[in-house]
Protein backbone atom coordinates (compact mmCIF):
# COMPACT_ATOMS: atom_id res chain seq x y z
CA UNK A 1 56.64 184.01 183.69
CA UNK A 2 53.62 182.06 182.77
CA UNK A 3 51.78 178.58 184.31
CA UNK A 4 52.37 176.77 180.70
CA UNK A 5 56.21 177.78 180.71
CA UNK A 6 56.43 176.79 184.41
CA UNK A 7 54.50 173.72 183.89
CA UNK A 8 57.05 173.23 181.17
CA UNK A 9 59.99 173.26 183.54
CA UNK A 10 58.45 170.92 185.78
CA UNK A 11 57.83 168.59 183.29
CA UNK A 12 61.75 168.44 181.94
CA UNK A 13 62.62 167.88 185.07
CA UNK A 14 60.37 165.34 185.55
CA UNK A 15 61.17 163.42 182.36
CA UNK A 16 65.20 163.58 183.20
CA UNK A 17 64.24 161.39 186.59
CA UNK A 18 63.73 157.59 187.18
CA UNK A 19 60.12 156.95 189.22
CA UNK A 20 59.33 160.33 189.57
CA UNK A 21 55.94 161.67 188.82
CA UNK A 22 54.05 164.76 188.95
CA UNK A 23 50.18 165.84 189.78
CA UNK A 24 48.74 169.07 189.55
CA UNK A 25 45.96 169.00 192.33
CA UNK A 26 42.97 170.46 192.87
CA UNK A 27 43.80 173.32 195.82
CA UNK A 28 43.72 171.60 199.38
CA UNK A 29 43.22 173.03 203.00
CA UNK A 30 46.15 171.47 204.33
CA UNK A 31 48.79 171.81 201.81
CA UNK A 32 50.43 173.51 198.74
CA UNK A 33 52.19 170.29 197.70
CA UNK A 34 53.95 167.42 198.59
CA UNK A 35 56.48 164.58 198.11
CA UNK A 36 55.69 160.96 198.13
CA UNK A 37 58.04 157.89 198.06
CA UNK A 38 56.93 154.53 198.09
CA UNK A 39 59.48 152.20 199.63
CA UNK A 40 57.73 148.92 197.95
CA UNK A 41 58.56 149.52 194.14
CA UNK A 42 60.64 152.98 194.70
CA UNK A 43 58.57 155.15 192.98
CA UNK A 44 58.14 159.02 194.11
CA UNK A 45 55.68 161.65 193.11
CA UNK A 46 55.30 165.15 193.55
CA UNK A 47 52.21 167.43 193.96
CA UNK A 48 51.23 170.74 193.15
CA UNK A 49 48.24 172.57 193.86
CA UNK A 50 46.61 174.34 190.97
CA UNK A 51 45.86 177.58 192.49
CA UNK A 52 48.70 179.34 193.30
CA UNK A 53 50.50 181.88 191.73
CA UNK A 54 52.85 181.27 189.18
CA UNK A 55 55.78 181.90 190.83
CA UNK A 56 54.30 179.79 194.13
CA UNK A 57 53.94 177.38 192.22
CA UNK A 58 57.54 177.02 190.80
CA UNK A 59 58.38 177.52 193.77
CA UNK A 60 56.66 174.78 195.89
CA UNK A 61 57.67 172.46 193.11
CA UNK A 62 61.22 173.59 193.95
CA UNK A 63 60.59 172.49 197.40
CA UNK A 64 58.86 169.53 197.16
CA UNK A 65 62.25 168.60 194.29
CA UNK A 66 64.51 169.31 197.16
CA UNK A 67 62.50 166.37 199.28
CA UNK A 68 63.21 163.82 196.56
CA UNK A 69 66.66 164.62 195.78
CA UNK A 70 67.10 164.72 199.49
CA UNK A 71 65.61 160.69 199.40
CA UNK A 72 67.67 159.83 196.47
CA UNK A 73 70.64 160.77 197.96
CA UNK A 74 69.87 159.39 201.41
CA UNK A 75 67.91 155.99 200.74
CA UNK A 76 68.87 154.09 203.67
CA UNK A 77 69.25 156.53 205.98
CA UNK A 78 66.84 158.52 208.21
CA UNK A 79 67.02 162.21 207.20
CA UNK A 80 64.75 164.93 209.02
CA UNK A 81 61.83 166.66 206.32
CA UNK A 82 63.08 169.73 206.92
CA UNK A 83 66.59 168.86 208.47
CA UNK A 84 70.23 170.12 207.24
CA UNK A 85 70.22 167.87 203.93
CA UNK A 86 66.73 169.10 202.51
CA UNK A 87 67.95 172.99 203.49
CA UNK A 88 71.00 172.03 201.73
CA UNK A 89 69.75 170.87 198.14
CA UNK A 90 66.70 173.65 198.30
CA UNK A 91 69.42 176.06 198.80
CA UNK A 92 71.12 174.46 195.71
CA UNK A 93 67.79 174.37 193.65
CA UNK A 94 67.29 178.68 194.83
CA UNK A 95 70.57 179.43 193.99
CA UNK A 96 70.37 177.97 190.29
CA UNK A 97 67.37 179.95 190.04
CA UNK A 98 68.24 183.11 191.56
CA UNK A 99 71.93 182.87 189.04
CA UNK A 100 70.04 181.28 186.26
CA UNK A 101 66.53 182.39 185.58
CA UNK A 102 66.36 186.23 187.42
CA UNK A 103 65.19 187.52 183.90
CA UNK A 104 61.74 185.33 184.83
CA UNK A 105 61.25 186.96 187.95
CA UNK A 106 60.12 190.20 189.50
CA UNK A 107 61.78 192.12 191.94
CA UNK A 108 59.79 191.45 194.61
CA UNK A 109 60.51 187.64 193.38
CA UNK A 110 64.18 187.96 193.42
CA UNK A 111 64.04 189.70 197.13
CA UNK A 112 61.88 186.23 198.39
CA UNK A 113 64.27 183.81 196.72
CA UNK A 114 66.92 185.56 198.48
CA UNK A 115 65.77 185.65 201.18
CA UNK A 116 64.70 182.16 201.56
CA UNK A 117 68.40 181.16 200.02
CA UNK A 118 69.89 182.59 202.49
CA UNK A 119 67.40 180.80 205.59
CA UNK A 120 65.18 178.15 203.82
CA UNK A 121 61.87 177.74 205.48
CA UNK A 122 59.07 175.69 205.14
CA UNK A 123 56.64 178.82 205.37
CA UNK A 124 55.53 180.90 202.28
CA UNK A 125 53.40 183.87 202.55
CA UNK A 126 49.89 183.13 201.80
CA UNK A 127 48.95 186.46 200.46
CA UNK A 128 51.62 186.10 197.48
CA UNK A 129 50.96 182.44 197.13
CA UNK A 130 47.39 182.60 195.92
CA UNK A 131 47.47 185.77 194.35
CA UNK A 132 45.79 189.14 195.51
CA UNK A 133 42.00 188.17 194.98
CA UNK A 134 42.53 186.13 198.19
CA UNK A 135 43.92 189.38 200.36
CA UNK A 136 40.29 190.09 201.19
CA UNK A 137 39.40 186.97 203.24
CA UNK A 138 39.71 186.70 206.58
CA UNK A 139 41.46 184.85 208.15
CA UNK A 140 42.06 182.93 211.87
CA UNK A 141 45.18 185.49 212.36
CA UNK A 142 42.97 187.94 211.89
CA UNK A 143 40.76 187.75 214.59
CA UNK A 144 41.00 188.38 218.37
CA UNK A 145 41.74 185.72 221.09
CA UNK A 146 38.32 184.61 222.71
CA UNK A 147 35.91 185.43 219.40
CA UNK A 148 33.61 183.35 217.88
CA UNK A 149 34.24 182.52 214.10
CA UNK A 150 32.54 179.68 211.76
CA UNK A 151 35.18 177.52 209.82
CA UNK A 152 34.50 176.25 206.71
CA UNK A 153 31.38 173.32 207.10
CA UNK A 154 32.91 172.70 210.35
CA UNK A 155 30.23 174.92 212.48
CA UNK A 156 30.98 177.37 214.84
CA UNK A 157 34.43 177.91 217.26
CA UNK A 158 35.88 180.23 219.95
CA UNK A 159 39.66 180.90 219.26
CA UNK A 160 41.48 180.17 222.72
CA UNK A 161 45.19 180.44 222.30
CA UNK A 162 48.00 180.65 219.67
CA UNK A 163 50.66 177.32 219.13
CA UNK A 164 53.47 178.51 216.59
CA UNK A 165 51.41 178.24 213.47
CA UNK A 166 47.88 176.95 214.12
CA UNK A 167 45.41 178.29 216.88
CA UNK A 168 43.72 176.15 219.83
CA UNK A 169 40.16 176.25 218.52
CA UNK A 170 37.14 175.09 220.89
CA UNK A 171 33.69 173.78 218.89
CA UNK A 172 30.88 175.55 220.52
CA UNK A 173 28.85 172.61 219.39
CA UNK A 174 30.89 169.37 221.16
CA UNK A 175 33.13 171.57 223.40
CA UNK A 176 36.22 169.43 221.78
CA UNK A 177 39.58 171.22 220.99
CA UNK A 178 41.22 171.30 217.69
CA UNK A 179 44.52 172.69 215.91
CA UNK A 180 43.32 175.24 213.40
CA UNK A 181 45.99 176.62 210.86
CA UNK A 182 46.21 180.34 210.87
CA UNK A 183 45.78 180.93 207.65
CA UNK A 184 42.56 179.53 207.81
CA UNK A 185 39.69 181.37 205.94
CA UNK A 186 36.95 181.97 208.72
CA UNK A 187 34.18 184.24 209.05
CA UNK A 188 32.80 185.84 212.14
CA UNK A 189 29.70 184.82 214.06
């Protein structure tokens, strides 16, 4: 499986929807992708970042699909994100896939779609979402409660305690607290 035959997918998906768009973003800190509906003129979009694997990147598109179908089919009512109707039309979209397309994928692939069929979850991997060049950084996860680490342009931080998914993070510069994802590239003082 290539990006231009994935790419290809999305867009006949795309094209068989009313108001839906797609943008392939640049890669962002906070997120893979996401869905978009604007209540005004009922347009949604989807995006994608651009460097993910190939497969992470069907695959987030998958996810981010499941959030609009999930709005189409529940327009006036208030549905969770990640609630029992989204599980149920990403488990739809993993199932076609896993049926329909398993020539495309690896084993490895077919073991993760599985996998997430049978439990969908909002949480990928990193490591196999960007690839293995990215294996080598290090990240917040990596590094021990109480040690110093430099984030980004953000300056310096101490790591003080773990909250599901994202550390409690103290600047050493104004002594605030902040949420830091886990995943997190960081590099040590």
């Amino acid at each position: 499986m290539d990006k231009p035959l994935v790419y290809a997918w999305m867009k006949s998906i795309i094209q068989q929807e009313n108001k839906l768009y797609l943008a392939i973003k640049y890669p962002r800190n906070t997120r893979y992708g996401d869905y978009t509906f604007w209540k005004k003129d009922g347009v949604s979009k989807i995006t994608v970042n651009n460097n993910l694997t190939v497969f992470f990147t069907w695959l987030v598109f998958l996810h981010e699909f499941a959030h609009y179908l999930t709005k189409m089919q529940n327009l006036h009512k208030k549905v969770l994100p990640h609630g029992l109707e989204w599980k149920t039309n990403f488990r739809k979209l993993l199932e076609h896939e896993i049926l329909q397309k398993k020539d495309f994928y690896t084993p490895e692939e077919i073991i993760f779609l599985k996998q997430t069929w049978r439990n969908p979850s909002v949480k990928f991997p990193y490591h196999l979402m960007v690839g293995e060049e990215k294996k080598s950084v290090l990240r917040l996860k990596d590094i021990a409660i109480g040690e110093p680490f430099v984030f980004q342009k953000h300056g310096e931080f101490v790591k003080i305690k773990k909250l599901r998914v994202k550390y409690l993070c103290k600047s050493l510069q104004n002594h605030k607290e902040y949420l830091i994802h886990q995943d997190a590239e960081v590099q040590l003082k």
